[in-house]
Protein backbone atom coordinates (compact mmCIF):
# COMPACT_ATOMS: atom_id res chain seq x y z
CA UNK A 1 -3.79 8.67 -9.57
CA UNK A 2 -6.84 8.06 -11.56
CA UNK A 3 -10.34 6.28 -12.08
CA UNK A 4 -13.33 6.47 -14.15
CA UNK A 5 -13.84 10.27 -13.02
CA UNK A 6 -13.72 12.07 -16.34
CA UNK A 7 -12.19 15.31 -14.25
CA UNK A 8 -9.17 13.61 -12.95
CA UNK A 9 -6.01 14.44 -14.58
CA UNK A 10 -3.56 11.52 -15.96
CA UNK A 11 -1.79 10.02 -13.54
CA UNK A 12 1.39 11.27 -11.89
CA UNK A 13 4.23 9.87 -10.73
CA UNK A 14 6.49 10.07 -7.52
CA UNK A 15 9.20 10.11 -7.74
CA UNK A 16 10.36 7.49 -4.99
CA UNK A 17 13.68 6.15 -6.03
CA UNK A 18 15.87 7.07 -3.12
CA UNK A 19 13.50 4.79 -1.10
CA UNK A 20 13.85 1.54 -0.13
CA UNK A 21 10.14 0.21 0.80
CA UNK A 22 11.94 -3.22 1.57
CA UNK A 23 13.84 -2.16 4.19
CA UNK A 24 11.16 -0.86 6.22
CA UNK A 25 11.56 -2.38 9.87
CA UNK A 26 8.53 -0.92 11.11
CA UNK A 27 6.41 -3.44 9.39
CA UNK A 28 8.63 -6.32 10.23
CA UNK A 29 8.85 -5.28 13.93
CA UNK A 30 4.75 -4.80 13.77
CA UNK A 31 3.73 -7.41 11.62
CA UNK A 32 0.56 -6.37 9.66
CA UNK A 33 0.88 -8.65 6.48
CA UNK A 34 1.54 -12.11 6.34
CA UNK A 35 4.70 -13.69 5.65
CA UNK A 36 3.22 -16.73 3.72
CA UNK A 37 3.00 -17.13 0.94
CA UNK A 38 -0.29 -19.15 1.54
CA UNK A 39 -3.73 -18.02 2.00
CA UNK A 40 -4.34 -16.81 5.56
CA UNK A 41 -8.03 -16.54 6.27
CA UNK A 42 -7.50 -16.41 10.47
CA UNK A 43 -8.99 -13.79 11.90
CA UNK A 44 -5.53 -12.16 13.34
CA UNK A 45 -4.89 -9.56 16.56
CA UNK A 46 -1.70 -7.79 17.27
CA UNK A 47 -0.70 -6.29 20.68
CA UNK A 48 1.85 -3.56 21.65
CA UNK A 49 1.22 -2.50 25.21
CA UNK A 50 -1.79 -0.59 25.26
CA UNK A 51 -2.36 -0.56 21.72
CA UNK A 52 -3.79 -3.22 19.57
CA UNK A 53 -4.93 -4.21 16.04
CA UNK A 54 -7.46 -6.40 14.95
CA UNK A 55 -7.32 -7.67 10.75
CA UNK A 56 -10.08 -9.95 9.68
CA UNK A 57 -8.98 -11.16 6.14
CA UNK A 58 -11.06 -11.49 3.27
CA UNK A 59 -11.86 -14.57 1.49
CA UNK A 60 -8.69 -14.29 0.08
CA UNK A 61 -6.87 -13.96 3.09
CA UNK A 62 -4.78 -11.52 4.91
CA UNK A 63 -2.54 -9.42 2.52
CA UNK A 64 1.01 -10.31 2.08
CA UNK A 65 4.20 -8.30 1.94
CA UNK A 66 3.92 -8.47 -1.64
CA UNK A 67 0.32 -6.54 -0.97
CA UNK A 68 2.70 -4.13 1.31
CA UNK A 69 4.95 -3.23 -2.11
CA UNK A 70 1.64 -2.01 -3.73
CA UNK A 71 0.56 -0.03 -0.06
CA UNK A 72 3.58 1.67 -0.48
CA UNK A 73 3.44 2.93 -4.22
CA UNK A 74 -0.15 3.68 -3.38
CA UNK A 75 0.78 5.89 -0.51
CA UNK A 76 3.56 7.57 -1.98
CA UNK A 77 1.70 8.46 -5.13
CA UNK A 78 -1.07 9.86 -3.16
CA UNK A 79 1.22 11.92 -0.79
CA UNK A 80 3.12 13.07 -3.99
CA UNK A 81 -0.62 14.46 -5.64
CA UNK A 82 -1.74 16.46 -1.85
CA UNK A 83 1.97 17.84 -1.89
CA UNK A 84 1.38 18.90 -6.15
CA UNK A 85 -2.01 20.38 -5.06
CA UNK A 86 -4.48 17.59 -7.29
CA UNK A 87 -7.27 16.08 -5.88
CA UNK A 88 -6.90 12.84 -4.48
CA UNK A 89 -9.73 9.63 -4.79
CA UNK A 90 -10.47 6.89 -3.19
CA UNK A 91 -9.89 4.61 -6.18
CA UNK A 92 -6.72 4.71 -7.84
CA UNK A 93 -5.52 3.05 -11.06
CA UNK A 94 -1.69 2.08 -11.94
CA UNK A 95 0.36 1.36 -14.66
CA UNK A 96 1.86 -1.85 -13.60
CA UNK A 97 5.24 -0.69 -16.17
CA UNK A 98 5.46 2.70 -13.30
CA UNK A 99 4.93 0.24 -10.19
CA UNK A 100 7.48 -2.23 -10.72
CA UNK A 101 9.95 0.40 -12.14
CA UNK A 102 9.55 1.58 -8.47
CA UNK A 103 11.08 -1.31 -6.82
């Protein structure tokens, strides 16, 4: 991971080959990200029994699965630093060449 802290380290990658983000049917059967591929600026609520979500898109609209791809990397880079002992940020920056060689 990395920003514009001058102490963080380069940034490292997980390796996550041997998963397969697009197959995840937990985000399918709970469906936090839009399927269009158009702008979806409604204000959105999802109920499972008891339990309930609530997303309120930007201007730009609710993210899409294609927004999910990048959650994933994200997370999976992040989990990857806390398991190699670094620091982790709020920010992160990646090399687009590292994400896409990911999927």
């Amino acid at each position: 991971m990395a920003n514009n802290d001058k102490n963080q380290l380069e940034l490292f990658i997980a390796d996550i080959l041997d998963v397969a983000p697009k197959g995840d049917m937990l985000t399918m059967e709970h469906p936090i990200f839009s399927l269009s591929k158009r702008r979806d600026t409604r204000k959105w609520v999802y109920k499972n029994g008891e339990n309930w979500i609530e997303v309120t898109p930007s201007a730009d609209g609710r993210a899409t699965m294609h927004g999910k791809d990048v959650l994933t990397y994200c997370t999976g880079q992040v989990v990857e630093g806390i398991n190699q002992g670094r620091e982790v940020f709020r920010r992160m920056l990646i090399a687009t060449h590292d994400f896409f060689r990911s999927l």
